[in-house]
Protein backbone atom coordinates (compact mmCIF):
# COMPACT_ATOMS: atom_id res chain seq x y z
CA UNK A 1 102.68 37.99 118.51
CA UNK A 2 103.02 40.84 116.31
CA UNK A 3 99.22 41.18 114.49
CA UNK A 4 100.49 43.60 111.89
CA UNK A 5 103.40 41.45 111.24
CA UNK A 6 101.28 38.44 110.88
CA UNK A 7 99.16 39.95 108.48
CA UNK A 8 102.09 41.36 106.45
CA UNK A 9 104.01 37.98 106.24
CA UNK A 10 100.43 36.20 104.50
CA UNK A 11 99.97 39.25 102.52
CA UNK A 12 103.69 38.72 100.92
CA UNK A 13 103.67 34.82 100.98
CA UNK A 14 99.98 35.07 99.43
CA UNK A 15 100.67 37.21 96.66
CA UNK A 16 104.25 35.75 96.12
CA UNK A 17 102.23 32.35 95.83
CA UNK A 18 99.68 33.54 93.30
CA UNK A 19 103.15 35.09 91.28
CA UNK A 20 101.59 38.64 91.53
CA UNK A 21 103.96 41.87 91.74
CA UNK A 22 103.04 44.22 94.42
CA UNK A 23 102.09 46.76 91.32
CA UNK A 24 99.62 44.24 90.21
CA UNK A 25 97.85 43.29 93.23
CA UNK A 26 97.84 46.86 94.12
CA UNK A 27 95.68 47.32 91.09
CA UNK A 28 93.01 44.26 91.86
CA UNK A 29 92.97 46.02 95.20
CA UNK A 30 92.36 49.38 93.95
CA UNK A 31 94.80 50.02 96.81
CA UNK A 32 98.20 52.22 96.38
CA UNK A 33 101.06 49.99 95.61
CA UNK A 34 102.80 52.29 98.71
CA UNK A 35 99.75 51.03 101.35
CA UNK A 36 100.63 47.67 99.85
CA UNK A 37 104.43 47.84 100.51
CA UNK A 38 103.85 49.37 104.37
CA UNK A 39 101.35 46.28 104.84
CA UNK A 40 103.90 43.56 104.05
CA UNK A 41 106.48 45.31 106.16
CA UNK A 42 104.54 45.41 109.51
CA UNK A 43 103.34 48.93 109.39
CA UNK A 44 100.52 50.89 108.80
CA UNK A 45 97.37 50.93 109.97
CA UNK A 46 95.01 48.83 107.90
CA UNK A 47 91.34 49.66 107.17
CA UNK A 48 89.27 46.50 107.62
CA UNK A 49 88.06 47.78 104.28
CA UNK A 50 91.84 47.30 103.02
CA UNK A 51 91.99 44.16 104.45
CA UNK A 52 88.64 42.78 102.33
CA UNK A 53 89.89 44.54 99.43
CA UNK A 54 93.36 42.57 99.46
CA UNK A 55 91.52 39.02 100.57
CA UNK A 56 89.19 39.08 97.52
CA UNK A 57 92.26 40.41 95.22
CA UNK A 58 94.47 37.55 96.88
CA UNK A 59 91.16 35.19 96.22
CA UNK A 60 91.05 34.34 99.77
CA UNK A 61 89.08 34.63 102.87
CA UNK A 62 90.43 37.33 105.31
CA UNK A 63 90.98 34.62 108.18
CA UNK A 64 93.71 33.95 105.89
CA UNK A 65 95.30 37.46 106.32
CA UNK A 66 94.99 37.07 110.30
CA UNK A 67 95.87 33.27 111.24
CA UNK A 68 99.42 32.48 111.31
CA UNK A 69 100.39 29.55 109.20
CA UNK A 70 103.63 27.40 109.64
CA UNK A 71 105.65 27.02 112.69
CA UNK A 72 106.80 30.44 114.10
CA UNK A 73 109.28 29.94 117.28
CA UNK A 74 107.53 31.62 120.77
CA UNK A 75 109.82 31.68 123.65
CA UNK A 76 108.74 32.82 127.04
CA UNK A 77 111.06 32.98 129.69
CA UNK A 78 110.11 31.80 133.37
CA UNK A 79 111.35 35.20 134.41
CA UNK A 80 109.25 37.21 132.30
CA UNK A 81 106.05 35.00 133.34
CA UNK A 82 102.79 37.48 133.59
CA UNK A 83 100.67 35.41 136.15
CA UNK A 84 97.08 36.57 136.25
CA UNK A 85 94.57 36.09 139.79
CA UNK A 86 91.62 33.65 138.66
CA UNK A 87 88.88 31.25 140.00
CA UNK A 88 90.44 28.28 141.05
CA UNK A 89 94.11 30.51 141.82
CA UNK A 90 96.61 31.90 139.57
CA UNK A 91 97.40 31.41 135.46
CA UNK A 92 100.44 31.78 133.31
CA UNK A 93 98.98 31.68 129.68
CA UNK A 94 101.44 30.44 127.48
CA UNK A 95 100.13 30.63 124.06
CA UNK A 96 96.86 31.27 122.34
CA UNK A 97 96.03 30.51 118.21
CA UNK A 98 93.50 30.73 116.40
CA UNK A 99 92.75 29.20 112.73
CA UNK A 100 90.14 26.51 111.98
CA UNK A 101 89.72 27.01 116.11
CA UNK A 102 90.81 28.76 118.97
CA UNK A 103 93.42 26.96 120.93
CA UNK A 104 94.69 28.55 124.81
CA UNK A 105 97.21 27.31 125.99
CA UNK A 106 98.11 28.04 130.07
CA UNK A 107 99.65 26.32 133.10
CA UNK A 108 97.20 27.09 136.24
CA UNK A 109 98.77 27.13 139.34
CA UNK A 110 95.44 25.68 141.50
CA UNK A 111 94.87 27.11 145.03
CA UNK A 112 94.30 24.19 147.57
CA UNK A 113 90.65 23.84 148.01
CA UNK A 114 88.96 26.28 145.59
CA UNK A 115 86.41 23.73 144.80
CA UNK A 116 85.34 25.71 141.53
CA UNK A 117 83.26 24.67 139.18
CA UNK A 118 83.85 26.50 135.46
CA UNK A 119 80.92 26.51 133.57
CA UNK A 120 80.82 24.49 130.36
CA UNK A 121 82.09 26.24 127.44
CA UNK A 122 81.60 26.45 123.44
CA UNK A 123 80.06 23.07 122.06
CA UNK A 124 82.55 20.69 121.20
CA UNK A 125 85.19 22.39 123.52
CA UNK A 126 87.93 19.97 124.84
CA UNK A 127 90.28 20.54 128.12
CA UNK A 128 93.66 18.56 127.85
CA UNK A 129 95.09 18.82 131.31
CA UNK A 130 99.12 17.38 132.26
CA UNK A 131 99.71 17.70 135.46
CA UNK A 132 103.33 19.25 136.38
CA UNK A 133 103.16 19.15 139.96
CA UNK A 134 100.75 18.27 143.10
CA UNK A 135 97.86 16.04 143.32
CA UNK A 136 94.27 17.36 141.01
CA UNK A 137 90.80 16.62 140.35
CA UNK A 138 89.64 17.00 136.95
CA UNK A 139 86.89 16.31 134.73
CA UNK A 140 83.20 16.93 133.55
CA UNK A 141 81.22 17.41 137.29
CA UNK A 142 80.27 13.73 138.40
CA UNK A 143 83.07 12.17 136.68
CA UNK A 144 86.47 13.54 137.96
CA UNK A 145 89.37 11.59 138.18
CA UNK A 146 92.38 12.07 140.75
CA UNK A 147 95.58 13.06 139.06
CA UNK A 148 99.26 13.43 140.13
CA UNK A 149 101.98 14.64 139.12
CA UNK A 150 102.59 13.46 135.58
CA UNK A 151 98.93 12.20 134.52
CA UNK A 152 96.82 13.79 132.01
CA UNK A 153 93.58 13.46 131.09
CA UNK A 154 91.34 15.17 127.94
CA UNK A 155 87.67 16.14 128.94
CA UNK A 156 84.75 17.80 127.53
CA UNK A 157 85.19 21.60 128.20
CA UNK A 158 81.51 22.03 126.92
CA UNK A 159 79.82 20.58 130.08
CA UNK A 160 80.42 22.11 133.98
CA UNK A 161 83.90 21.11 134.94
CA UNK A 162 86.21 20.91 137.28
CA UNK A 163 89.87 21.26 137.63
CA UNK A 164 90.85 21.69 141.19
CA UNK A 165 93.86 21.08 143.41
CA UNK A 166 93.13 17.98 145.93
CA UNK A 167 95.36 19.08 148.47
CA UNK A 168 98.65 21.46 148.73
CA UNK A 169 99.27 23.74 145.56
CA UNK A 170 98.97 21.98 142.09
CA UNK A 171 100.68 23.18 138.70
CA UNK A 172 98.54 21.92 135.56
CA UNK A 173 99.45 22.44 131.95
CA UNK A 174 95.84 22.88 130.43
CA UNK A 175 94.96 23.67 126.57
CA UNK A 176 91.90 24.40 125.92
CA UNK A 177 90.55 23.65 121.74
CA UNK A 178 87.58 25.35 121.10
CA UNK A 179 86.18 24.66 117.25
CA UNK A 180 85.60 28.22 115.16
CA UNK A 181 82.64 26.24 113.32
CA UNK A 182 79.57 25.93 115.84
CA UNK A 183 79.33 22.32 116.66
CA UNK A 184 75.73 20.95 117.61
CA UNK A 185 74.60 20.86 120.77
CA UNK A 186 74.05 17.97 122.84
CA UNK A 187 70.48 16.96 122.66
């Protein structure tokens, strides 16, 4: 994902919302209409100081300059896949967002046997785990389920956890939703 670009393509759909020329936002900025027109096309450099400026011109929180809104198409090829060397074996992260929460998205390929145990996360964190291939065990420590091929399950992400492959190699399709607004913690 392109940050600058995201940031440009709110900018122009904000201000085209609110029915303000670039001249005129430029001016509730205080910001040069030119360091306006280089921020909706992609370029530039912005100051975080240019960002506030434009978010309180625009009337709007700067989360809304940074999170990208609608349903932009992501394709990663197989062949291009960036596998990374972790705990419990290898991961593929497919897609990560971030709005009212964060959201990762992966497929884990589990060693056999890793027997790790992630430590719970953010309050209120889920893990939604499909599994693609092989045999798993997943879920909060003391209550993990056997999977296969096909199951999923959704778990609390915010207690010790496992996720582990029971026996062989295992592919699991795991997103993980973590809320942006602190949740309470369990008493």
């Amino acid at each position: 994902m392109d940050d600058v670009g995201v940031l440009g393509r709110n900018v122009r759909r904000i201000r085209l919302e609110r029915h303000l020329s670039l001249g005129e936002l430029a001016r509730l900025a205080g910001l040069a209409k030119q360091t306006l027109a280089n921020l909706e096309n992609g370029g530039g450099n912005p100051t975080v100081e240019t960002l506030l400026a434009v978010a309180r011109a625009l009337g709007v929180g700067i989360t809304w300059l940074v999170t990208e809104w609608g349903n932009p198409v992501l394709v990663q090829r197989g062949v291009d896949a960036a596998w990374a060397d972790s705990p419990a074996g290898r991961r593929r992260t497919l897609d990560q967002t971030i709005g009212s929460g964060h959201v990762i998205t992966a497929v884990l390929e589990l060693a056999p046997g890793a027997g790790h145990v992630s430590p719970g996360l953010s309050p209120g964190t889920l893990q939604h785990a499909y599994v693609v291939s092989g045999d798993v065990l997943a879920g909060p420590v003391g209550e993990t389920h056997p999977l296969s091929a096909g199951d999923f399950v959704r778990f609390p992400g915010d207690v010790p956890h496992v996720l582990d492959a029971a026996d062989g190699t295992a592919v699991v399709h795991v997103v993980t939703t973590i809320p942006q607004i602190q949740q309470f913690s369990p008493a």
